[in-house]
N, C-alpha and C. Protein backbone atom coordinates (compact mmCIF):
# COMPACT_ATOMS: atom_id res chain seq x y z
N UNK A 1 76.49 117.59 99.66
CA UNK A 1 75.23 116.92 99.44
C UNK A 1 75.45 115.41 99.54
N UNK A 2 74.85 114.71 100.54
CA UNK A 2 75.04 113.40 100.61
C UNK A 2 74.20 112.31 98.87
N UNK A 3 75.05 111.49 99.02
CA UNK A 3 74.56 110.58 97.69
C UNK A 3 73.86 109.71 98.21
N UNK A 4 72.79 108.95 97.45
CA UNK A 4 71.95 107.84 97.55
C UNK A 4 72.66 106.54 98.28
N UNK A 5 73.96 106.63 98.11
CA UNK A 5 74.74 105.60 98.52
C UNK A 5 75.04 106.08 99.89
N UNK A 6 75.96 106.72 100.48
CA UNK A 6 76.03 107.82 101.90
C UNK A 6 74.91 107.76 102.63
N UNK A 7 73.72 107.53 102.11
CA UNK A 7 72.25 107.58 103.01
C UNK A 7 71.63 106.23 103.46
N UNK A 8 71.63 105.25 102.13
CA UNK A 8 71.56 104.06 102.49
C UNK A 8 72.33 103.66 103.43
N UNK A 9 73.70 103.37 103.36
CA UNK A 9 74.43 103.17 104.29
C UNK A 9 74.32 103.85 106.04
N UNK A 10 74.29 104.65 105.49
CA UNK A 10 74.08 105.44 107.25
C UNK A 10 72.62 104.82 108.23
N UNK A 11 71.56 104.92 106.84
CA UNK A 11 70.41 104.30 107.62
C UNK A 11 70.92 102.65 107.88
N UNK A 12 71.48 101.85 107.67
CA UNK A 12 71.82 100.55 108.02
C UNK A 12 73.10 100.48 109.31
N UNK A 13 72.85 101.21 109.68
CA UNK A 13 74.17 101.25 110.83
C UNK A 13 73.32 101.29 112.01
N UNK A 14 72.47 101.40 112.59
CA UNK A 14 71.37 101.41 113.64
C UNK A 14 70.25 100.21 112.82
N UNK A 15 70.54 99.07 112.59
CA UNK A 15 69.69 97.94 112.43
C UNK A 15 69.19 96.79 112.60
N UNK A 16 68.42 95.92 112.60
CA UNK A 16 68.47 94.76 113.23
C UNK A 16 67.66 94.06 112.52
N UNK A 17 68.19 92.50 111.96
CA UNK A 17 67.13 92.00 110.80
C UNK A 17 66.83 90.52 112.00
N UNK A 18 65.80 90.15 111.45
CA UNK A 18 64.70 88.98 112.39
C UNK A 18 65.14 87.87 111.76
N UNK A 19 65.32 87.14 112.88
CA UNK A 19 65.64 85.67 112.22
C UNK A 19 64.82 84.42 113.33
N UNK A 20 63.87 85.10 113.24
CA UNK A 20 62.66 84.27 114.06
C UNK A 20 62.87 84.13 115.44
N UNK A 21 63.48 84.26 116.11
CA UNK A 21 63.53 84.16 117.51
C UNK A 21 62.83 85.23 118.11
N UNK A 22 61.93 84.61 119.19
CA UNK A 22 61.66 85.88 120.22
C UNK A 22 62.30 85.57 121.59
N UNK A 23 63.10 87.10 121.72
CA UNK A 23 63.63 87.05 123.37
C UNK A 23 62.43 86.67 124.36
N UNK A 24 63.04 86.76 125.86
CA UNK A 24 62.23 86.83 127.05
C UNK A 24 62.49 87.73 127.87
N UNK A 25 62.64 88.78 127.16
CA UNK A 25 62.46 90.25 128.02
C UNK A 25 63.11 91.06 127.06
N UNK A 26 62.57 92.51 127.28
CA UNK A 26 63.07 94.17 126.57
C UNK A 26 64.23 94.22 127.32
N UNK A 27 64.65 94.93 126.54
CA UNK A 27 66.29 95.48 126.95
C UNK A 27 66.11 96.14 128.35
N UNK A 28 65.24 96.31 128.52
CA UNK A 28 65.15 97.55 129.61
C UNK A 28 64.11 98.26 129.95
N UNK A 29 64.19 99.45 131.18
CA UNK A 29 62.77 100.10 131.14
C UNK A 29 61.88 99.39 131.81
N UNK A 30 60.99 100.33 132.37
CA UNK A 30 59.67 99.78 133.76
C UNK A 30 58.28 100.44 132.75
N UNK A 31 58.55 100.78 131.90
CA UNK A 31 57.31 101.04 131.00
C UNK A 31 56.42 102.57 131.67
N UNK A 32 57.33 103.18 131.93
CA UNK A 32 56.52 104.47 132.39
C UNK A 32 57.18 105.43 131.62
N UNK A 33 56.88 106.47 131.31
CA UNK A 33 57.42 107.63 130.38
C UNK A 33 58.18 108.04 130.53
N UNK A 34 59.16 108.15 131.65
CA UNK A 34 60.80 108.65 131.94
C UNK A 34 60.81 107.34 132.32
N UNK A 35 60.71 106.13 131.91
CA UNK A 35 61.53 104.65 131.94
C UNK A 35 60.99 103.95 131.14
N UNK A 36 60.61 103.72 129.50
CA UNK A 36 60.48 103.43 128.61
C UNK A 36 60.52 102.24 128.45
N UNK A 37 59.29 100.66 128.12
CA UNK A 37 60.30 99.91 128.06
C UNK A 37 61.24 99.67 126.07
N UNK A 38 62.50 99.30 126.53
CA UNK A 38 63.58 99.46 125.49
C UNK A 38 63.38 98.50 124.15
N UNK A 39 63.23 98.48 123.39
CA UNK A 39 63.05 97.61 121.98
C UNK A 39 64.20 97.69 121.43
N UNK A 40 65.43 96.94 121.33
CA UNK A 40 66.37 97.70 120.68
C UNK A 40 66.46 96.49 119.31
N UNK A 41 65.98 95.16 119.55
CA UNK A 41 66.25 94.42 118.35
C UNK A 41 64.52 93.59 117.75
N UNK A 42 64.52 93.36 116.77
CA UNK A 42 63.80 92.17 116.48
C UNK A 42 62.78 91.34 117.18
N UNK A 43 63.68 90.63 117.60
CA UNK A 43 63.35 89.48 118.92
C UNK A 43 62.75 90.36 119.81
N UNK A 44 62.80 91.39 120.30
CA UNK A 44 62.16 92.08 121.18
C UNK A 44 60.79 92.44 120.91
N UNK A 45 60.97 93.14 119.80
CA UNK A 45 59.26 93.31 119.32
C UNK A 45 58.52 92.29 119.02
N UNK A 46 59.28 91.26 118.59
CA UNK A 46 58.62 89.58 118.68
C UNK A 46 58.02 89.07 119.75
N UNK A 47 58.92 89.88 121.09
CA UNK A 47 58.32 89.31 122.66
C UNK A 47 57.19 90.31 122.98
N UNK A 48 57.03 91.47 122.31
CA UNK A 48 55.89 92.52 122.97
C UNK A 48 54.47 91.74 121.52
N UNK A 49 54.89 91.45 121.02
CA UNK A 49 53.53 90.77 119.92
C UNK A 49 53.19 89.41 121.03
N UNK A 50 54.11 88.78 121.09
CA UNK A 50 53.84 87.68 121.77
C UNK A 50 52.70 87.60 122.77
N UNK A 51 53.87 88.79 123.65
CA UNK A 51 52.77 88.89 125.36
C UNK A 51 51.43 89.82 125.02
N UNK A 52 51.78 90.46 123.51
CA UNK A 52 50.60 91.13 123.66
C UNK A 52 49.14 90.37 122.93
N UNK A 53 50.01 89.46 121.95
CA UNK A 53 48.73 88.52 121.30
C UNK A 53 48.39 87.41 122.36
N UNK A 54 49.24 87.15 123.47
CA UNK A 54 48.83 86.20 124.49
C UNK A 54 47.70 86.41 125.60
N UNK A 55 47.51 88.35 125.54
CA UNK A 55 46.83 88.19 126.50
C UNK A 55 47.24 89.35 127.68
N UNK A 56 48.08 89.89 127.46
CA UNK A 56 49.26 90.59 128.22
C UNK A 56 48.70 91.99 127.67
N UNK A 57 48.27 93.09 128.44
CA UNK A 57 47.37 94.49 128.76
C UNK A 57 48.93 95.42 128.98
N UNK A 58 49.11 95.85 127.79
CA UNK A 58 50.18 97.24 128.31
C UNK A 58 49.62 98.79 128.08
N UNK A 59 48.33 99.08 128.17
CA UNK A 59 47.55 100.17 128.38
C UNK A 59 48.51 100.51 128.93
N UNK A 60 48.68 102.16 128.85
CA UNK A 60 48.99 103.18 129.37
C UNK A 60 50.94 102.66 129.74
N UNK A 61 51.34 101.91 129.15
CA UNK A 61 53.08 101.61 129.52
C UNK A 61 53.12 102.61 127.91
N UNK A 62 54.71 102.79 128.08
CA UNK A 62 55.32 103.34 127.21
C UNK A 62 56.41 102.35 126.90
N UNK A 63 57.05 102.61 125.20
CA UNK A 63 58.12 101.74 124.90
C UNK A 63 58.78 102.92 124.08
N UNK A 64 60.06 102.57 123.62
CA UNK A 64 60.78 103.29 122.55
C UNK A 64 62.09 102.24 122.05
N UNK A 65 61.62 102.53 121.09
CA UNK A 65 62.28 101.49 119.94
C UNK A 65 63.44 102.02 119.70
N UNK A 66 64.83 101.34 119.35
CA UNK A 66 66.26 102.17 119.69
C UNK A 66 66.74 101.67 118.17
N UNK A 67 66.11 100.99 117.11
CA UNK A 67 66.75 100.10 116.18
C UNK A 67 66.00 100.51 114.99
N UNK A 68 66.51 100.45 114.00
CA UNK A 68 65.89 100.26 112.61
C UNK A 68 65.52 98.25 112.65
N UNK A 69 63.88 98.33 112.22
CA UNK A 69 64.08 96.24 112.14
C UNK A 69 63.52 96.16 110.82
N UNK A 70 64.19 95.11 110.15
CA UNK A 70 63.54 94.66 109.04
C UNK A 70 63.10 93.35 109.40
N UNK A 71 61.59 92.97 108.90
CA UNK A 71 61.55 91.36 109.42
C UNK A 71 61.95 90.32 108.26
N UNK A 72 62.17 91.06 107.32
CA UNK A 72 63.26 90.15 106.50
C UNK A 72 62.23 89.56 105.44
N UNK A 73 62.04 88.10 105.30
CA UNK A 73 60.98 87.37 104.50
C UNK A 73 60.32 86.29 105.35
N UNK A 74 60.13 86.91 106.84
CA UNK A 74 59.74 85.74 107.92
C UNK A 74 58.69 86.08 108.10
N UNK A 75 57.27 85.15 107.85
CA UNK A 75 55.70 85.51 108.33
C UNK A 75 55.81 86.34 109.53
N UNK A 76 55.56 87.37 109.76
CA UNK A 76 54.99 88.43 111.04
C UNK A 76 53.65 87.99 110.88
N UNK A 77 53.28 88.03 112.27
CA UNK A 77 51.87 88.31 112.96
C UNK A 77 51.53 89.38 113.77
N UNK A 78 50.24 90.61 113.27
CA UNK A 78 50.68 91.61 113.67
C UNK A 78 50.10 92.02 115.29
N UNK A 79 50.70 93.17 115.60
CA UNK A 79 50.53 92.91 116.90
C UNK A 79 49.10 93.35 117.68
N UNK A 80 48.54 92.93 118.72
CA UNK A 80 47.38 93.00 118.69
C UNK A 80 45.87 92.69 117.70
N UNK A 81 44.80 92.65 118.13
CA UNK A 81 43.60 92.32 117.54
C UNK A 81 43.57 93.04 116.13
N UNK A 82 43.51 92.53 115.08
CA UNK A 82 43.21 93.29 114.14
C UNK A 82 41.67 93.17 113.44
């Protein structure tokens, strides 16, 4: 039986904490459903809020997120119109 400690830990091994930067491009991927585009850190989902609060239409693309993210204690803005 795994312990509270064994679980925490395991979930922090696939993670990525935000330290305000947004990249300029996904890891990867053409945004179609057998080519995904890739989210694997932070900064990445920072760049899909970005292009997507800028104005930027990803109807019908696909993404898949590869990371556990915490945004830590840094203002997020969330993504799209709310």
């Amino acid at each position: 039986m795994a312990t509270q400690s064994s679980i925490n830990k395991a979930q922090k091994i696939n993670f990525d904490v935000w330290d305000g930067s947004i990249a300029t491009a996904f890891a990867g991927g053409t945004g179609t459903q057998i080519d995904p585009y890739i989210i694997s850190s932070a900064s990445q989902l920072a760049f899909l809020a970005s292009k997507v609060n800028s104005g930027t239409n990803y109807n019908g693309n696909y993404f898949i997120l590869t990371t556990n993210i915490d945004l830590d204690t840094i203002q997020w803005t969330p993504i799209g119109a709310v």
